[in-house]
PDB file of N, CA and C in Angstrom:
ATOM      1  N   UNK A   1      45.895  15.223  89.596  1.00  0.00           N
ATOM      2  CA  UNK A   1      45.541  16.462  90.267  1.00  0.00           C
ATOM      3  C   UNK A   1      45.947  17.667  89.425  1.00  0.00           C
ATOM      4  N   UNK A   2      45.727  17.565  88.258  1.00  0.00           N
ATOM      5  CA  UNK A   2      46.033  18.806  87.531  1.00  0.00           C
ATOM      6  C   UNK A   2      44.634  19.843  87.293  1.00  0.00           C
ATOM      7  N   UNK A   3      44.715  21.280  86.953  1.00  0.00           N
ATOM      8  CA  UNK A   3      43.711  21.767  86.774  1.00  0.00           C
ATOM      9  C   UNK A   3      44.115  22.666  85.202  1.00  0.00           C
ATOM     10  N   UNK A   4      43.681  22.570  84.393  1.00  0.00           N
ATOM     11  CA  UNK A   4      43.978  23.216  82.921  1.00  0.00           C
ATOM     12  C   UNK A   4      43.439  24.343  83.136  1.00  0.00           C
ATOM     13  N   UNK A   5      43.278  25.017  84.089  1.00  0.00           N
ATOM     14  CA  UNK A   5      43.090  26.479  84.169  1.00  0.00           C
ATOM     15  C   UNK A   5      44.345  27.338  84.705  1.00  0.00           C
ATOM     16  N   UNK A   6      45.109  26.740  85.329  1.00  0.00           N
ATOM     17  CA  UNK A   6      46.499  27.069  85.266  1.00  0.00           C
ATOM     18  C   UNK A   6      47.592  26.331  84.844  1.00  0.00           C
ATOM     19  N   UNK A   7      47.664  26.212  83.599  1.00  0.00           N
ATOM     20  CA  UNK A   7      48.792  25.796  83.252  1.00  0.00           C
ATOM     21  C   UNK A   7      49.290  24.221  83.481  1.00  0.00           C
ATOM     22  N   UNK A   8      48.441  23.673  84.127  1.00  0.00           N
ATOM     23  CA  UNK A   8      48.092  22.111  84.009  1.00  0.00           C
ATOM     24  C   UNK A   8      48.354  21.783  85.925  1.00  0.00           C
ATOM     25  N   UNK A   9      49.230  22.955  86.338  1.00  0.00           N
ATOM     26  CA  UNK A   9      49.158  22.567  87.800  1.00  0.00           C
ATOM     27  C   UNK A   9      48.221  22.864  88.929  1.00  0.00           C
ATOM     28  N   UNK A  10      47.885  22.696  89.871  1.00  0.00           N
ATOM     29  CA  UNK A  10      46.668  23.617  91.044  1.00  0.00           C
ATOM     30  C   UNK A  10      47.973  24.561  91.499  1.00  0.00           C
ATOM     31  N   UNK A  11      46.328  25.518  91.532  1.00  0.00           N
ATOM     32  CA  UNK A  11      46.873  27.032  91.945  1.00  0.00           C
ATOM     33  C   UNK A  11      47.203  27.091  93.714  1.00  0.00           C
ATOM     34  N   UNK A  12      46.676  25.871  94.083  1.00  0.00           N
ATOM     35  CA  UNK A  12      46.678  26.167  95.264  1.00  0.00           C
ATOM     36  C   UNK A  12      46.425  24.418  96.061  1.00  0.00           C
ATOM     37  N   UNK A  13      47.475  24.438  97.048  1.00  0.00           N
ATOM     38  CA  UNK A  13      47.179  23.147  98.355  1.00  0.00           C
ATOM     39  C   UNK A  13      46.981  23.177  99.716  1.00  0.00           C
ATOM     40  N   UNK A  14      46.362  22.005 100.433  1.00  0.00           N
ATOM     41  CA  UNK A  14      45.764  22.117 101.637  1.00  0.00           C
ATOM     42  C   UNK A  14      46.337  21.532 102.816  1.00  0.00           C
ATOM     43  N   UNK A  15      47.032  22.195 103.588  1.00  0.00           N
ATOM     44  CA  UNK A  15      48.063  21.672 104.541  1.00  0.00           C
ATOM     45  C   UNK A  15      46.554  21.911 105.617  1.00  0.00           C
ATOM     46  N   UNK A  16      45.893  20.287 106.248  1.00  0.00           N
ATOM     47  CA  UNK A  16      45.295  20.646 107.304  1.00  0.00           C
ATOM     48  C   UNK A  16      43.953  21.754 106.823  1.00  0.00           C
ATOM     49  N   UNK A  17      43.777  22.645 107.451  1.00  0.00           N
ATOM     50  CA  UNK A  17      42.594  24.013 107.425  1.00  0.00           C
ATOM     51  C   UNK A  17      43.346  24.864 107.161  1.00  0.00           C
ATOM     52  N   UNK A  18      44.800  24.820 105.941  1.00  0.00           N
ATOM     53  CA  UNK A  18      45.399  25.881 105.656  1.00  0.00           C
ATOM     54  C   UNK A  18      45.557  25.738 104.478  1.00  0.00           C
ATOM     55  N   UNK A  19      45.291  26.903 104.168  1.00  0.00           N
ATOM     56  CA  UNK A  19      45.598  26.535 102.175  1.00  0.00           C
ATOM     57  C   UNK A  19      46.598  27.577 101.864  1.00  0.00           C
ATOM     58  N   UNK A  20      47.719  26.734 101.289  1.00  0.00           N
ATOM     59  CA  UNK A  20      48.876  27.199 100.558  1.00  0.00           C
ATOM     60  C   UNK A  20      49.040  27.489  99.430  1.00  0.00           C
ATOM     61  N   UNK A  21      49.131  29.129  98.426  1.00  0.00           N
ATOM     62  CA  UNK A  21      49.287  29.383  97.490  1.00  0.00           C
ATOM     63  C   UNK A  21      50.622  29.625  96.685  1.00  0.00           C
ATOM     64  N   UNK A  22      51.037  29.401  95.675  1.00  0.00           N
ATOM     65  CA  UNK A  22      52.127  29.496  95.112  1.00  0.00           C
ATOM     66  C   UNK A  22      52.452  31.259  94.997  1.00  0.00           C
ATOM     67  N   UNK A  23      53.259  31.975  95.126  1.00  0.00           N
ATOM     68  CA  UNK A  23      53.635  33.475  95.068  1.00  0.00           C
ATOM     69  C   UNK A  23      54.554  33.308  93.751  1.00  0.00           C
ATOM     70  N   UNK A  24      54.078  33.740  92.469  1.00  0.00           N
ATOM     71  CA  UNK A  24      54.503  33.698  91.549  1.00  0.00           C
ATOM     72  C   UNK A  24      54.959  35.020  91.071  1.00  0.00           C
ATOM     73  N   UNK A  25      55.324  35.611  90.012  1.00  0.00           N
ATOM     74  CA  UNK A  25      55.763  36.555  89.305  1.00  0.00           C
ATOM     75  C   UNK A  25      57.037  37.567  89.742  1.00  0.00           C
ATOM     76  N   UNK A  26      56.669  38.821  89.904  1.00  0.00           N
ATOM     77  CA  UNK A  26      57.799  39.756  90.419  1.00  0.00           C
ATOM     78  C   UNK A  26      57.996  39.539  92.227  1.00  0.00           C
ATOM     79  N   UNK A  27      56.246  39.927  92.768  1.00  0.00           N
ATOM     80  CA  UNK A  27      56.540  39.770  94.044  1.00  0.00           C
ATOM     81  C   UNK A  27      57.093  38.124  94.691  1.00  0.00           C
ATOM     82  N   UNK A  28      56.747  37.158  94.309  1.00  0.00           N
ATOM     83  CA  UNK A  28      57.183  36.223  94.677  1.00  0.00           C
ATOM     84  C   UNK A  28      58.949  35.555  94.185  1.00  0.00           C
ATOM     85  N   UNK A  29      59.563  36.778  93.656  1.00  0.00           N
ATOM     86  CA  UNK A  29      61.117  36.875  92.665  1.00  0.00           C
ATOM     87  C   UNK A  29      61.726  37.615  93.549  1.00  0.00           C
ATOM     88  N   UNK A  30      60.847  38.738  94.504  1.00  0.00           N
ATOM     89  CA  UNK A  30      61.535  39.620  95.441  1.00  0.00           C
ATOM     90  C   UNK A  30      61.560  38.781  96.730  1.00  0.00           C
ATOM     91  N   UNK A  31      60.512  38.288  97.017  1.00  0.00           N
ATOM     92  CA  UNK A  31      60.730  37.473  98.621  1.00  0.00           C
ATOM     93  C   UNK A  31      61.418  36.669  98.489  1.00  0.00           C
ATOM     94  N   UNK A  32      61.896  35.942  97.117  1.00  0.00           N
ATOM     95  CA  UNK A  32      63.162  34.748  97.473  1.00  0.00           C
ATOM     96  C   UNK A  32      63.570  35.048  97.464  1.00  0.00           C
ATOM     97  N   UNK A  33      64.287  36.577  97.063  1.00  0.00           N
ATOM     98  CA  UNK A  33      65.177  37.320  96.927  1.00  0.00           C
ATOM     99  C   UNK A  33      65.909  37.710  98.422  1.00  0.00           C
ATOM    100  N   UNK A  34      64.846  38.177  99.023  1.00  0.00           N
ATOM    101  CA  UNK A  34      64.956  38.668 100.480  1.00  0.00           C
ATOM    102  C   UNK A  34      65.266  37.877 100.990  1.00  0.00           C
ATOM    103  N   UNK A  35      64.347  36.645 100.982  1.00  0.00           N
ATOM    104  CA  UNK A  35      64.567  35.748 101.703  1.00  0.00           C
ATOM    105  C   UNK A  35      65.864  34.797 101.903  1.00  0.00           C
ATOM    106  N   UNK A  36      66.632  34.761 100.944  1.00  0.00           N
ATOM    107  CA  UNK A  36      67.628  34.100 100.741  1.00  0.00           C
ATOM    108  C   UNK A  36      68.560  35.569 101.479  1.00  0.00           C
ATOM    109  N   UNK A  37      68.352  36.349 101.321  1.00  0.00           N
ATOM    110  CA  UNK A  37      69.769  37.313 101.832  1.00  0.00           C
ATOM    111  C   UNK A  37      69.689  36.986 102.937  1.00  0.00           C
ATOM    112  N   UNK A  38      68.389  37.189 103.818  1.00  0.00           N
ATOM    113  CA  UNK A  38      68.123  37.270 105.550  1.00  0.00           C
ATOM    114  C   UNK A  38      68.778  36.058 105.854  1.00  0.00           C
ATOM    115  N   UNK A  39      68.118  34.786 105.298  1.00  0.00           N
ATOM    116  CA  UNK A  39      69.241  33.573 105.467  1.00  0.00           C
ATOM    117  C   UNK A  39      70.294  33.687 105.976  1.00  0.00           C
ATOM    118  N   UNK A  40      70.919  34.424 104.495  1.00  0.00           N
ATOM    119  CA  UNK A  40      72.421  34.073 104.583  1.00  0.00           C
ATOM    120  C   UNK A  40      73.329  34.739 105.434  1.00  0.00           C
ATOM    121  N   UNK A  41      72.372  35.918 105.655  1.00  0.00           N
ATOM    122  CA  UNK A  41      73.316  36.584 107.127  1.00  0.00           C
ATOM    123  C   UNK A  41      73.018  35.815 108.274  1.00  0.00           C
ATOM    124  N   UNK A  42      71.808  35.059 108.316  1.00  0.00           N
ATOM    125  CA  UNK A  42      71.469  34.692 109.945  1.00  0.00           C
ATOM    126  C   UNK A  42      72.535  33.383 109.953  1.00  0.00           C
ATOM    127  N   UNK A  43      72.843  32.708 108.556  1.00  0.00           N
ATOM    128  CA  UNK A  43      73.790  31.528 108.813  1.00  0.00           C
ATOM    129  C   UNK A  43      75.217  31.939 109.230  1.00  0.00           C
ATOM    130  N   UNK A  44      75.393  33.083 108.501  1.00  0.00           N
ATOM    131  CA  UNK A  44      76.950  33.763 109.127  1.00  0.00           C
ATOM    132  C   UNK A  44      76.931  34.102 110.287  1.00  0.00           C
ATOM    133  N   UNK A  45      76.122  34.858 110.933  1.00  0.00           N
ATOM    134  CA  UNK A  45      76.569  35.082 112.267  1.00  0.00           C
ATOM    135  C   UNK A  45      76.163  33.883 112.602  1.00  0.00           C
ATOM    136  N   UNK A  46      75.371  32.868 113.144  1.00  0.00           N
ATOM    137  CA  UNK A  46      75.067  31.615 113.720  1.00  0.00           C
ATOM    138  C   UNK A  46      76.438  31.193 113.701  1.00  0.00           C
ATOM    139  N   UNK A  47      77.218  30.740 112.469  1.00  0.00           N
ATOM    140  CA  UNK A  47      78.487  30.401 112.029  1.00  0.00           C
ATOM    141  C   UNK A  47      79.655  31.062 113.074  1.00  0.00           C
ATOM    142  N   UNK A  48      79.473  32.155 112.846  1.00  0.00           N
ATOM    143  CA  UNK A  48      80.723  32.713 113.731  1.00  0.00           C
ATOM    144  C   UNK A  48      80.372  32.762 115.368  1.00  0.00           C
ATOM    145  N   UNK A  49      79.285  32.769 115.610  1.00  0.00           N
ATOM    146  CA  UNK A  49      79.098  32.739 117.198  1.00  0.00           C
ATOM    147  C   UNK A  49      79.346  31.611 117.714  1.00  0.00           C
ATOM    148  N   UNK A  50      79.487  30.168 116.403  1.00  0.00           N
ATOM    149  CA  UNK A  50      79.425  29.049 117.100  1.00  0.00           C
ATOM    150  C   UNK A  50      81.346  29.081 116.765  1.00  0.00           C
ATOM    151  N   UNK A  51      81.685  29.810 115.880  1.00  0.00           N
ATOM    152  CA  UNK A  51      82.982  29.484 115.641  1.00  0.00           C
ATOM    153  C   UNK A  51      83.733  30.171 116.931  1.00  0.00           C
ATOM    154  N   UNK A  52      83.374  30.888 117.114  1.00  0.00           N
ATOM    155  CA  UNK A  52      83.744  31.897 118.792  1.00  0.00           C
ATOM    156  C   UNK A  52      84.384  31.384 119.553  1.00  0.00           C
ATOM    157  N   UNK A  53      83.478  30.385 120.000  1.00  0.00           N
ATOM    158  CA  UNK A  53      83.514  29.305 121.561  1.00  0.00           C
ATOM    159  C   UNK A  53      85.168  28.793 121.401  1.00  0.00           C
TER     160      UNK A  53
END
């Protein structure tokens, strides 16, 4: 399943009637970015609300 138009991998897969694209470059460097912070606060408080009890 390779395609030599990108780099030997597909640009893109099919979950079902949904097609999933890879988010590459800067913007896809900022949402893991984000994404990993939002995480890591939602695991801390989760953490301490359960540490509470």
């Amino acid at each position: 399943m390779r395609d030599r138009r990108r780099g030997g991998y597909p640009s893109a897969m099919r979950i079902g009637n949904v097609e999933v694209r890879v988010l590459g470059g800067p913007l896809g460097c900022l949402l893991m970015i984000l994404g990993s912070l939002l995480l890591s606060v939602l695991c801390t408080l989760g953490a301490n609300l359960l540490l509470r009890r």
